[in-house]
C-alpha atoms as a PDB file:
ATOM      1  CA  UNK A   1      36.355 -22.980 -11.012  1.00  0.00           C
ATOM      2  CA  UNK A   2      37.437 -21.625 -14.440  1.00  0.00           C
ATOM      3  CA  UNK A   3      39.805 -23.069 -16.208  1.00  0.00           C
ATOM      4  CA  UNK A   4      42.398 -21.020 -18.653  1.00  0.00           C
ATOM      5  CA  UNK A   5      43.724 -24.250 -20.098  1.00  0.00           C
ATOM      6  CA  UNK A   6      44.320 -23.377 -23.927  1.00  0.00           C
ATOM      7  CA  UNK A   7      43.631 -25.901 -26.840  1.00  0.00           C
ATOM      8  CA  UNK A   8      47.046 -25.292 -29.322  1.00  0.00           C
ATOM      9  CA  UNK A   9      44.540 -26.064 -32.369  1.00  0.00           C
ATOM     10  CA  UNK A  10      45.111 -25.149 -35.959  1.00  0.00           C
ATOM     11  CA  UNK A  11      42.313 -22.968 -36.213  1.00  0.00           C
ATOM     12  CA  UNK A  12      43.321 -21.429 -32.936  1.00  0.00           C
ATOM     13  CA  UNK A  13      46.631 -20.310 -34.444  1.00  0.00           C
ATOM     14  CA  UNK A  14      44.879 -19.249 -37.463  1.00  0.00           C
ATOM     15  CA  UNK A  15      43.014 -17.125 -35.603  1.00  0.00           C
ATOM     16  CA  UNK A  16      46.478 -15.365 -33.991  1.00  0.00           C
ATOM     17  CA  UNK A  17      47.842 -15.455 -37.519  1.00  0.00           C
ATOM     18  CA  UNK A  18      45.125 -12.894 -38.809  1.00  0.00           C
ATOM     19  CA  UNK A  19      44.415 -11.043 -36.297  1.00  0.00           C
ATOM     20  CA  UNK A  20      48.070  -9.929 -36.023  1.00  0.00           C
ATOM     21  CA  UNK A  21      48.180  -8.951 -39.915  1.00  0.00           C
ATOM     22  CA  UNK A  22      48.755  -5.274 -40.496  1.00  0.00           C
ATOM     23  CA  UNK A  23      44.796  -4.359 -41.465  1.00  0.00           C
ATOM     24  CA  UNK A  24      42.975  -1.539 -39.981  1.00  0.00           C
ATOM     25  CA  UNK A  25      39.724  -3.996 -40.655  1.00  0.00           C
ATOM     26  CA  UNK A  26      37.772  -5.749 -38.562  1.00  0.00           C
ATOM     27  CA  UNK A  27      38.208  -9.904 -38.600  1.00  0.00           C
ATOM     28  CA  UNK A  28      35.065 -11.377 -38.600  1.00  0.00           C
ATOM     29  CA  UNK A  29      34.913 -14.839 -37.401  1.00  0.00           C
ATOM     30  CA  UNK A  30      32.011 -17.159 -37.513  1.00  0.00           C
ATOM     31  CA  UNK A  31      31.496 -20.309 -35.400  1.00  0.00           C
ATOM     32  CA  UNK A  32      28.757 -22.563 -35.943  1.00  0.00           C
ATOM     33  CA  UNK A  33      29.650 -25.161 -32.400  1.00  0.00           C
ATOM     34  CA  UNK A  34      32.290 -24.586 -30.311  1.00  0.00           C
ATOM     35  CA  UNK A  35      34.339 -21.527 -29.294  1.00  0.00           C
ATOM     36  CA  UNK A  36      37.281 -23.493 -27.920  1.00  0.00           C
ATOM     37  CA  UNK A  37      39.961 -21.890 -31.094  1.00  0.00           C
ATOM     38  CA  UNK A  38      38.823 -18.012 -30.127  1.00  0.00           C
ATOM     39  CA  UNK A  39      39.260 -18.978 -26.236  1.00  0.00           C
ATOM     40  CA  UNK A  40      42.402 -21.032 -27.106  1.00  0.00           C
ATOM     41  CA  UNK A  41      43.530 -18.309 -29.350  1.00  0.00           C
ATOM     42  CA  UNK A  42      42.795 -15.291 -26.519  1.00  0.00           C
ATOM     43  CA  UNK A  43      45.047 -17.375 -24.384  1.00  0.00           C
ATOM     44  CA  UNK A  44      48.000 -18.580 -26.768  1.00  0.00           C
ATOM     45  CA  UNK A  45      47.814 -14.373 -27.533  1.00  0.00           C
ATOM     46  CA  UNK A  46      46.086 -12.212 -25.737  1.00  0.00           C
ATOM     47  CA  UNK A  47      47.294  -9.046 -28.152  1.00  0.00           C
ATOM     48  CA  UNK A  48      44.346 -10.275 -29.978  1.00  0.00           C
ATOM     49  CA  UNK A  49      41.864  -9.184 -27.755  1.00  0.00           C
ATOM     50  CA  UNK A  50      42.572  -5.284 -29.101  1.00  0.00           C
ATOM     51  CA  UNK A  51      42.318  -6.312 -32.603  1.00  0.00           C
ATOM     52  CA  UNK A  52      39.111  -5.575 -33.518  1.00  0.00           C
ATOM     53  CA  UNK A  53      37.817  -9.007 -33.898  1.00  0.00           C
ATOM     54  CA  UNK A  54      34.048  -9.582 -34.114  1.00  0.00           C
ATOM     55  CA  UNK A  55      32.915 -12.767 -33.442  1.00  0.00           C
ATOM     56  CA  UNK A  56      29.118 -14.404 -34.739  1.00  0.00           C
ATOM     57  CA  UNK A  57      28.362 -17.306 -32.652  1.00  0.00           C
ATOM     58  CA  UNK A  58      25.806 -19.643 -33.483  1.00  0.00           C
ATOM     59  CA  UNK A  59      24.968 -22.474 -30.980  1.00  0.00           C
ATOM     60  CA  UNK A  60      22.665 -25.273 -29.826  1.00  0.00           C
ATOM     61  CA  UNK A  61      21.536 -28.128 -30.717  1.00  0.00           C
ATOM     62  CA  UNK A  62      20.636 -31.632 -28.887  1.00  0.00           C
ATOM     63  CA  UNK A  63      22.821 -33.874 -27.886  1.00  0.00           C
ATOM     64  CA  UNK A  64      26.099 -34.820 -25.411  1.00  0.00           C
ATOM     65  CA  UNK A  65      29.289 -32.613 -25.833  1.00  0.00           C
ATOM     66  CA  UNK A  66      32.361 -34.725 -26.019  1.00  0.00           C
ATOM     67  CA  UNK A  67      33.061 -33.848 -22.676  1.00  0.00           C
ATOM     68  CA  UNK A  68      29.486 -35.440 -21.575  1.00  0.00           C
ATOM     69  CA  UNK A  69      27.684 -32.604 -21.190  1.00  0.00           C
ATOM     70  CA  UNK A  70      24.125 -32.656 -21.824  1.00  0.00           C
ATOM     71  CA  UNK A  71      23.033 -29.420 -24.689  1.00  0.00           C
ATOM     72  CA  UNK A  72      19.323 -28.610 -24.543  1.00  0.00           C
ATOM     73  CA  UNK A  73      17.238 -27.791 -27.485  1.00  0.00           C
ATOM     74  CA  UNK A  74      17.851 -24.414 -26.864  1.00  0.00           C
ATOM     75  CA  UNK A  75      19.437 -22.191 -30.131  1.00  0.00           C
ATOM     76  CA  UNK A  76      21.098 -19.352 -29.419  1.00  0.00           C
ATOM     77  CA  UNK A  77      23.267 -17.007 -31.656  1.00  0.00           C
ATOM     78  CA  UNK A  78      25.910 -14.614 -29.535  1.00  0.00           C
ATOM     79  CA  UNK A  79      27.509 -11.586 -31.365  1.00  0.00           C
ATOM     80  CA  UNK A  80      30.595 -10.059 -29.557  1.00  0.00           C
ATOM     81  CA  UNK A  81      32.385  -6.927 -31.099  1.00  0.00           C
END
């Protein structure tokens, strides 16, 4: 089941807030962790998604997720444009 349950996070609306400027450019956004404020922010305004936003993801790490989820060792770095 997928969920489309938004988090209405700071960074999420900063996210919204410059994607909507008036700039030709690109927004680059790096996350180093999580991805919850893009998703949030693709749900709170899905506008966004024809912004140009590119997004560097870098991920991993050992360890329980706050949920409880287990996170292998595995790194992994995800670039979406």
């Amino acid at each position: 089941m997928h969920l489309k349950t938004h988090v209405d996070a700071p960074g999420a609306r900063l996210i919204i807030e410059e994607a909507m400027k008036d700039d030709d450019r690109p927004l680059h956004i790096a996350f180093y962790g999580p991805v919850t404020d893009i998703a949030s922010a693709l749900l709170l305004e899905p506008k966004i998604e024809d912004r140009g936003i590119r997004v560097i993801w870098i991920g991993g790490g050992a360890g329980r997720t706050a949920a409880g989820n287990t996170i292998s060792r595995t790194t992994f770095t995800l670039r979406m444009s």
